[in-house]
Protein backbone atom coordinates (compact mmCIF):
# COMPACT_ATOMS: atom_id res chain seq x y z
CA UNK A 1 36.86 -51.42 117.60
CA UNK A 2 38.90 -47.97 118.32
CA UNK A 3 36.78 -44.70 118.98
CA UNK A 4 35.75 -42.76 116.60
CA UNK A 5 36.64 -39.27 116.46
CA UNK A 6 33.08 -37.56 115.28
CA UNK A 7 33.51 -35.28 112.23
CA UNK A 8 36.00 -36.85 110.44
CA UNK A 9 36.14 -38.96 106.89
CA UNK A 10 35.31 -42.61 106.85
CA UNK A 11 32.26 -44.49 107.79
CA UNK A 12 31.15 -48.30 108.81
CA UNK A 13 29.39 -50.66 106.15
CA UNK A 14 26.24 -49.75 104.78
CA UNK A 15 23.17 -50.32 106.28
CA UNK A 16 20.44 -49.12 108.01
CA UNK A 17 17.57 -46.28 108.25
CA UNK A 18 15.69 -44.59 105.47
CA UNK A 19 12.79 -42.22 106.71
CA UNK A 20 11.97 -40.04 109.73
CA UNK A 21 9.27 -38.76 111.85
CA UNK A 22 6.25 -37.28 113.23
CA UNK A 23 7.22 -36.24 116.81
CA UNK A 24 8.44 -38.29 119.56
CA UNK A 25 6.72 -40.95 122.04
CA UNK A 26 7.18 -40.42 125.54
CA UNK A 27 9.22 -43.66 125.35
CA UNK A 28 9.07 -46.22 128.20
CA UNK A 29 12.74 -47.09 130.35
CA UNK A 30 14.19 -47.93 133.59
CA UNK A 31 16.77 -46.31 135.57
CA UNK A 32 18.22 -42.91 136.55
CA UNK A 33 16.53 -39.66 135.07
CA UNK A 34 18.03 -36.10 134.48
CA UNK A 35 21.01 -35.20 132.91
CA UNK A 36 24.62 -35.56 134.02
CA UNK A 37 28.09 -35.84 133.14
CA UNK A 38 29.43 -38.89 131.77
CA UNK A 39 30.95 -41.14 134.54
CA UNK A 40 34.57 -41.01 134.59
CA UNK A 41 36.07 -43.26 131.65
CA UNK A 42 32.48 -44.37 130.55
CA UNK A 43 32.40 -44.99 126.40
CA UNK A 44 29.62 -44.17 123.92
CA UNK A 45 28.71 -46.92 121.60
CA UNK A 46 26.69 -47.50 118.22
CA UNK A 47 25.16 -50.30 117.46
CA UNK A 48 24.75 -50.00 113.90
CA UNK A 49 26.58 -50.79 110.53
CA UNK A 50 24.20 -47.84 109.12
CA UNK A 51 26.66 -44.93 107.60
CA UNK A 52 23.75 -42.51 107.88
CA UNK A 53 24.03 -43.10 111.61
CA UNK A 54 27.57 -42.88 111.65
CA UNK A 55 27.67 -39.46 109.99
CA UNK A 56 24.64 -37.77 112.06
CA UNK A 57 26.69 -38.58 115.58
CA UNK A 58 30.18 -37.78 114.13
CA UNK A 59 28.87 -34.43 112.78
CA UNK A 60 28.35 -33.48 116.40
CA UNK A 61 31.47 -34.25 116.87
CA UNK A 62 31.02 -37.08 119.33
CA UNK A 63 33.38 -39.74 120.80
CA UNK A 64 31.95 -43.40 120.07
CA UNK A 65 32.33 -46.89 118.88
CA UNK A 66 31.20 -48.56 116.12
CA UNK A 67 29.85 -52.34 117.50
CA UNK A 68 26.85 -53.17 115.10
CA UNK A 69 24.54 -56.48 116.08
CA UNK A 70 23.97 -58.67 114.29
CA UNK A 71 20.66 -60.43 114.80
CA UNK A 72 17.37 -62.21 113.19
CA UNK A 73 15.53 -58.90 111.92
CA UNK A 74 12.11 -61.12 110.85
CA UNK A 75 8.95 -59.26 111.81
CA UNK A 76 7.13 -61.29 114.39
CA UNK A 77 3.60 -62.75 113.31
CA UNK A 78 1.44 -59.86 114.12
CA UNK A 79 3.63 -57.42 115.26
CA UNK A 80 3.04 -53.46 113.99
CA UNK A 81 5.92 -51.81 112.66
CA UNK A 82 6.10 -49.17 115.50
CA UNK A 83 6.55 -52.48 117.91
CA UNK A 84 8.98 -54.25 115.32
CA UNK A 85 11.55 -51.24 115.44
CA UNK A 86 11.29 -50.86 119.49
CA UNK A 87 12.06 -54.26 120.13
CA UNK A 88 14.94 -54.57 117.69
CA UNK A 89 16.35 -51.15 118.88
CA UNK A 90 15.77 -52.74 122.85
CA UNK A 91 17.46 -56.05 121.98
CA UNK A 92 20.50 -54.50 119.26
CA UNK A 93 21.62 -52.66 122.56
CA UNK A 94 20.97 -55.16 124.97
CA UNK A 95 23.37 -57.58 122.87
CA UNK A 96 26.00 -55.20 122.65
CA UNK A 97 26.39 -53.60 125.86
CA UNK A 98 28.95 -53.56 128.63
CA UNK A 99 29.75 -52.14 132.04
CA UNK A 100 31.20 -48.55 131.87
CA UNK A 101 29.18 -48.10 128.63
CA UNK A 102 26.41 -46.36 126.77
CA UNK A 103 24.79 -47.81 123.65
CA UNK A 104 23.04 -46.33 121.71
CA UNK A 105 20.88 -48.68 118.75
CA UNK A 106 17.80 -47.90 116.28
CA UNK A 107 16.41 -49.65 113.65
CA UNK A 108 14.23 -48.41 110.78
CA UNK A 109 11.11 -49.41 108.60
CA UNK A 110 8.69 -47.34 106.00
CA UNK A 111 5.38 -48.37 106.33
CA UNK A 112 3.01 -48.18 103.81
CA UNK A 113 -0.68 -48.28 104.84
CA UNK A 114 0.40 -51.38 107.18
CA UNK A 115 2.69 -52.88 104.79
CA UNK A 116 6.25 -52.47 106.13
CA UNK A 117 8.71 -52.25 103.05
CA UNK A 118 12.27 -53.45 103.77
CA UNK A 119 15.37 -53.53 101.99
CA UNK A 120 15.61 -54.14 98.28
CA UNK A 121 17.50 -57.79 97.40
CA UNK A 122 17.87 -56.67 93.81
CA UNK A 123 17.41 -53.73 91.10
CA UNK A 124 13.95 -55.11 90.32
CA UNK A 125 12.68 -54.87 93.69
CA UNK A 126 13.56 -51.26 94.41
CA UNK A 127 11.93 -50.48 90.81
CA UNK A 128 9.05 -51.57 92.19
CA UNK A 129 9.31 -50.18 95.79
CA UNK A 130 9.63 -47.08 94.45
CA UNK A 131 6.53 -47.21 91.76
CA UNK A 132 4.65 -48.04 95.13
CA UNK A 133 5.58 -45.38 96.94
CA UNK A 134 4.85 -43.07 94.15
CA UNK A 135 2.74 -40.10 94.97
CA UNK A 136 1.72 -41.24 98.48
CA UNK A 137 2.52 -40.93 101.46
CA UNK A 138 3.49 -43.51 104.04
CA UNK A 139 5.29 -43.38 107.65
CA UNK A 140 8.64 -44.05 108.72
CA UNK A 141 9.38 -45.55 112.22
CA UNK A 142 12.36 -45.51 113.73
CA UNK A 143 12.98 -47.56 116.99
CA UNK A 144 15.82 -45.90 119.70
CA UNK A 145 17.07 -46.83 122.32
CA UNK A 146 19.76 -45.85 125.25
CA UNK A 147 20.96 -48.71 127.44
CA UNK A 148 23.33 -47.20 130.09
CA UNK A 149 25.13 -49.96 132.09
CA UNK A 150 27.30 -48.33 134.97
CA UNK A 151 30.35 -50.30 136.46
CA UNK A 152 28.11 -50.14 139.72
CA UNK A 153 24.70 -50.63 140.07
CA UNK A 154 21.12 -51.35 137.71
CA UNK A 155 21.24 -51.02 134.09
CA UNK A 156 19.22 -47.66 132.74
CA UNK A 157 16.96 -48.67 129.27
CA UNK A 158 15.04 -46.39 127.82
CA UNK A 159 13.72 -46.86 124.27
CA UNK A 160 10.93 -45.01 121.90
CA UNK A 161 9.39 -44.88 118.81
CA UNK A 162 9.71 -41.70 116.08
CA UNK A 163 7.62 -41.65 113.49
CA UNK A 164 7.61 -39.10 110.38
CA UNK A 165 4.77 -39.16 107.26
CA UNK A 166 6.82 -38.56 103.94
CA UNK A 167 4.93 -38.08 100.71
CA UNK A 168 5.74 -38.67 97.54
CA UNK A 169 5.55 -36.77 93.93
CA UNK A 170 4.54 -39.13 90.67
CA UNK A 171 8.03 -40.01 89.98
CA UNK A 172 7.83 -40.80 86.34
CA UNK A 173 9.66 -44.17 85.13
CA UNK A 174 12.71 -42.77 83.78
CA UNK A 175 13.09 -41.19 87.31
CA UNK A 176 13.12 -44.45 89.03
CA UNK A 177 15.50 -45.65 86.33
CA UNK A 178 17.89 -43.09 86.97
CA UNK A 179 17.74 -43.34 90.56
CA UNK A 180 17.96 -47.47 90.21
CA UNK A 181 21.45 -46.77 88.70
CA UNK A 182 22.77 -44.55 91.48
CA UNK A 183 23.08 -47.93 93.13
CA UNK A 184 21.62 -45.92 96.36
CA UNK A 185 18.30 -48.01 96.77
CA UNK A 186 20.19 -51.08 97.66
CA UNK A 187 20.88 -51.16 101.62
CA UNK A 188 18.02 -48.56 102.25
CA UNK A 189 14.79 -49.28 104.05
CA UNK A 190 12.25 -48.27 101.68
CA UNK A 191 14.59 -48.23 98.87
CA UNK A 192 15.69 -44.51 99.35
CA UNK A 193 17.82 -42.64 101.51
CA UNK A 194 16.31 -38.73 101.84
CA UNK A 195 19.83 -37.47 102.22
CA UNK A 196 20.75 -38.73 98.54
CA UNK A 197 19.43 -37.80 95.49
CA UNK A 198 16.07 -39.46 96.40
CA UNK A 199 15.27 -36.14 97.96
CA UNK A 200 14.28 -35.42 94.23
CA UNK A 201 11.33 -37.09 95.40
CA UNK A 202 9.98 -35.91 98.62
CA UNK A 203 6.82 -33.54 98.01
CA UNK A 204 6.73 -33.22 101.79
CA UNK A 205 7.55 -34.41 105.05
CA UNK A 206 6.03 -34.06 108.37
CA UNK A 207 8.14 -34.45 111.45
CA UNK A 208 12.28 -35.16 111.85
CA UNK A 209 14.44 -35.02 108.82
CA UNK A 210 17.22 -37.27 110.65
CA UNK A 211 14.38 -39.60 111.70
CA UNK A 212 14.09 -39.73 107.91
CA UNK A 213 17.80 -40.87 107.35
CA UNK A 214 17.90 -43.32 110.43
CA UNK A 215 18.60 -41.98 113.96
CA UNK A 216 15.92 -38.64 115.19
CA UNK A 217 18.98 -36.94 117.13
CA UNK A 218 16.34 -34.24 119.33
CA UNK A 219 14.82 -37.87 120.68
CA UNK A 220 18.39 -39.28 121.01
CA UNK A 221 19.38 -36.45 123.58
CA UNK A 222 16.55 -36.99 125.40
CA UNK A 223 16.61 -40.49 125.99
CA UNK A 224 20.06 -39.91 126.63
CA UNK A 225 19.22 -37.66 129.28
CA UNK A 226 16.59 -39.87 130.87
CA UNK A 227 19.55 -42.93 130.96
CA UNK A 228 21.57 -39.73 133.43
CA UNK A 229 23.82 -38.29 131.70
CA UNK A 230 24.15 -35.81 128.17
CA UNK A 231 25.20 -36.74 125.00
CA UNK A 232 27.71 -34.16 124.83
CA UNK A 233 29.20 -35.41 127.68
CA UNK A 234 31.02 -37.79 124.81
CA UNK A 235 31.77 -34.74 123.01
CA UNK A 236 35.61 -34.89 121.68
CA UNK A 237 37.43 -31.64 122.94
């Protein structure tokens, strides 16, 4: 796909994040450390459909790619949803990468006391997502990670967890009526998107807003940094 100019109109398919988080992990990765420039002629990719993603890197007016993945999202039999979100991050970036490049991937979930709440098939299902998210709060995790694959030499990975506690107000039915026909609740993890007119909703939140909406950019820099280089290295002049 062409590069992406950040900052301008447009967007991918929808998909992707809904929540944010509660500070950062220290992550776990291989490979170089401290920042850098960007190797000569080295590209910045996203692995992601999600248009929330899209718009939080071209609003920093970044360079990139658009090269989603497309792979089995089950949850593994006993996996946590802080370990579901790392992995698919890890292997959504791992299936997309190539030499000169650096690919950036995340995937999203809202947990609710252990149950993790995915995206609503149908009208009736976000009704009742949203009734059950009503006046509580749960945790949304958002798996990132930064594979870095050089023309010459190892691979750099580095991948982390963000989580953020979002609470709810009582969201009366004719609320969750109104935000039903929006048509928003559809390709959102959760059933809401915090940038839209769900933030109606949100009593409080404790950690990253754009952990919230799908990609926690302060986490993305560092990782970014960690893989050797700087995000704004990709920066379009």
């Amino acid at each position: 796909m062409s590069p992406v100019l950040g900052g301008g109109g447009g967007g991918p398919d929808p998909g992707g994040g809904a929540g944010a988080g509660r500070g950062s992990d220290a992550g776990r990765g291989a490979g170089a450390g401290g920042g850098s420039g960007a190797a000569a002629g080295e590209r910045l990719v996203l692995a992601s459909a999600s248009p929330r993603r899209f718009e939080l890197l071209a609003g920093l007016g970044l360079r990139f790619e658009l090269r989603p993945a497309h792979l089995d999202e089950s949850v593994l039999a006993g996996e946590g949803g802080r370990a579901y979100v790392e992995r698919l991050a890890r292997e959504k970036a791992e299936a997309v990468s190539a030499p000169g490049e650096l690919v950036v991937a995340a995937d999203t979930t809202v947990d609710l006391d252990g149950e993790l709440l995915g995206k609503p098939a149908d009208d009736a299902e976000a009704r009742r997502l949203l009734a059950h998210l009503s006046g509580r709060t749960h945790h949304v995790h958002t798996g990132v990670c930064v594979h870095r694959r050089p023309l010459d030499g190892p691979a750099a990975v580095c991948s982390t967890v963000v989580t953020t506690a979002v609470t709810f107000a009582d969201l009366p039915e004719a609320w969750i009526d109104w935000y039903v026909g929006t048509g928003e609740p559809l390709d959102k993890a959760g059933g809401y998107g915090m940038q839209g007119s769900a933030a109606l909703f949100v009593a409080r939140i404790e950690g990253s807003p754009t952990n919230v909406i799908g990609l926690p950019l302060d986490t993305l820099a560092t990782l970014v940094q960690r893989a050797g280089t700087d995000l704004f290295a990709f920066h379009h002049p």
